[in-house]
Protein backbone atom coordinates (compact mmCIF):
# COMPACT_ATOMS: atom_id res chain seq x y z
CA UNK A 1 36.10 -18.89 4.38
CA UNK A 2 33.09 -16.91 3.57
CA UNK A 3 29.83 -17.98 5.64
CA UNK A 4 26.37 -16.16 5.99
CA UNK A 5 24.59 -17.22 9.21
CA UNK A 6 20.59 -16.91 9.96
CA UNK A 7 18.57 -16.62 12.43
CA UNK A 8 15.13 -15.63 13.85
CA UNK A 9 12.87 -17.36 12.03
CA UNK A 10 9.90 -19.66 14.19
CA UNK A 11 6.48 -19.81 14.13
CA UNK A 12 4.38 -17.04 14.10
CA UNK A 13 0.74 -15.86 14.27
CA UNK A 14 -1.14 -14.36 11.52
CA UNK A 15 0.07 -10.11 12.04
CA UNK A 16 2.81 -11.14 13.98
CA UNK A 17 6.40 -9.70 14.23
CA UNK A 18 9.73 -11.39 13.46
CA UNK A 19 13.04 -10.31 12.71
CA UNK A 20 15.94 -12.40 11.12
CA UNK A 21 19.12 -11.29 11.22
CA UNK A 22 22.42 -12.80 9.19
CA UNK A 23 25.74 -12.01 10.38
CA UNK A 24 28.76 -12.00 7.47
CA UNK A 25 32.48 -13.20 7.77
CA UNK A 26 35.09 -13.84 5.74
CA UNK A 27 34.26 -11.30 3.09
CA UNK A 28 34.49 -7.55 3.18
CA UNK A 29 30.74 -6.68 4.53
CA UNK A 30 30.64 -3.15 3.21
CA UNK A 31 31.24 -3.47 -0.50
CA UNK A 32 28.61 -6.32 -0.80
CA UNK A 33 24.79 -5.76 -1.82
CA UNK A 34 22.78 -7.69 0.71
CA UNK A 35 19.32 -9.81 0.34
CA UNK A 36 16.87 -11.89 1.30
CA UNK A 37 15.31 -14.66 -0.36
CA UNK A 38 12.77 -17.17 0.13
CA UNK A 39 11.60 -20.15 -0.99
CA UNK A 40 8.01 -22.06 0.06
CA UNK A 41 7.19 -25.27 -0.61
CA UNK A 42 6.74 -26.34 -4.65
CA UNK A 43 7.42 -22.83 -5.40
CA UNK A 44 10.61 -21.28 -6.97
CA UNK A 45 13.55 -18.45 -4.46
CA UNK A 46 12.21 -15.37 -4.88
CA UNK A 47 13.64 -12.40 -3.60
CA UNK A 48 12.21 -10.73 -0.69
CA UNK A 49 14.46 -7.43 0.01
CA UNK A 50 17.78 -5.97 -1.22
CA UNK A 51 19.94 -3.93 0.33
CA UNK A 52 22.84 -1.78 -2.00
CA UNK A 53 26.47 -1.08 -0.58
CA UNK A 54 24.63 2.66 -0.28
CA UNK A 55 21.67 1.19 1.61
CA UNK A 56 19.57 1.36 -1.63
CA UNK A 57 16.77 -0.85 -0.66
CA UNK A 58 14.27 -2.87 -3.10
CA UNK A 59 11.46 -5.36 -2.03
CA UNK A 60 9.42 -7.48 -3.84
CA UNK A 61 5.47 -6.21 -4.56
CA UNK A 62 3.88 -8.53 -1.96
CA UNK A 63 6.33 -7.66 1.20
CA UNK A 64 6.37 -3.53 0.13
CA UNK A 65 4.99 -2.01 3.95
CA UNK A 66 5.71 -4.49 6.07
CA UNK A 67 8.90 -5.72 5.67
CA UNK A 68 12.19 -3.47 6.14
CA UNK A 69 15.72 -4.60 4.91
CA UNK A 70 18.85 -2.87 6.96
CA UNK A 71 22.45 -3.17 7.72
CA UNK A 72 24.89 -1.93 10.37
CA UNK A 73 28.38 -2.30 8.98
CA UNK A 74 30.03 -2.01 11.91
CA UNK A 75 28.28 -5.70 13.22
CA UNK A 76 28.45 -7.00 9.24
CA UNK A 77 24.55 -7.54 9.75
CA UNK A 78 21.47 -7.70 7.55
CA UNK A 79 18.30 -7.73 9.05
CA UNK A 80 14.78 -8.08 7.87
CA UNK A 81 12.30 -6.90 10.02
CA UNK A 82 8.75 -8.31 9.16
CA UNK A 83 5.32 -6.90 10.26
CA UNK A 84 1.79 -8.54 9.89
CA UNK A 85 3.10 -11.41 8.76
CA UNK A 86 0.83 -13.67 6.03
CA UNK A 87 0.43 -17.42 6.13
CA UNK A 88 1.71 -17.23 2.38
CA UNK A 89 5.03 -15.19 4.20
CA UNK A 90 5.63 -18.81 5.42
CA UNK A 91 9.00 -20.25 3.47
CA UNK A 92 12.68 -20.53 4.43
CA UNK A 93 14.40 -17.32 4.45
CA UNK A 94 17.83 -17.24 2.98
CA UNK A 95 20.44 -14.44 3.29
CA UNK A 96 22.76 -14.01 0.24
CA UNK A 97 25.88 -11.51 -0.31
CA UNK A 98 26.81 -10.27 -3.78
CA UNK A 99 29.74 -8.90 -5.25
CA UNK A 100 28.58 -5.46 -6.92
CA UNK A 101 31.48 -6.17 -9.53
CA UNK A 102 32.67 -9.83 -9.64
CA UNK A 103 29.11 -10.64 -9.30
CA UNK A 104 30.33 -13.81 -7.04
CA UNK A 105 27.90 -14.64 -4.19
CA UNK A 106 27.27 -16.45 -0.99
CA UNK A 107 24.20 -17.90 0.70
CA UNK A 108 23.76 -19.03 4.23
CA UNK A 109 21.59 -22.36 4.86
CA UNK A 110 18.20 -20.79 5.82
CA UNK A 111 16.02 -19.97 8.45
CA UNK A 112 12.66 -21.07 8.18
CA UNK A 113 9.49 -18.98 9.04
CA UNK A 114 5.97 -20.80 9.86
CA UNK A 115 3.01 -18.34 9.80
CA UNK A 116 0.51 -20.29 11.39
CA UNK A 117 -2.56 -19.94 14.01
């Protein structure tokens, strides 16, 4: 049974710090590319940060600076650090794992992530 578990999301002040972190089982953590998403209220998923199998990272325009993607294999962990965090950062954060060939994927229920003063 595959499952992708959150956590580290809360409520935040404006230029706060938070880091989420989603730990993998029951699929084979290295050969998977690694992302998150997130999805405000009334607005569509978009994805935040992805992470290759080589540690090839991608983030969206609006995160690019102060958000970093990583993964330590050895813990099968993807993190998202996040720096001066926005009110419009605010939106559950959801970790998903992708098959680079069968293209099947996971997601893990979300973590949600209030920037708010």
């Amino acid at each position: 049974q595959v499952q992708l578990v959150e956590s580290g999301g809360g409520l935040v002040q404006p230029g706060g710090s938070l880091r989420l972190s989603c730990v993998a089982s029951g699929i084979i953590f290295g050969i998977y590319d690694m992302a998150w998403y997130r999805q405000a209220p009334g607005k569509e998923r978009e994805l935040v940060a992805a992470i290759t199998r080589s540690s090839i990272t991608n983030y969206v325009d609006s995160v690019k600076g102060r958000f970093t993607i990583a993964r330590t294999i050895a813990e099968n962990t993807v993190y998202l650090q996040m720096n001066s965090l926005k009110p419009e950062d605010t939106a559950v954060y959801y970790c998903n794992g992708r098959h680079p060939v069968s293209r099947a994927q996971y997601w893990g229920q979300g973590t949600q992530v209030t920037v708010s003063s």
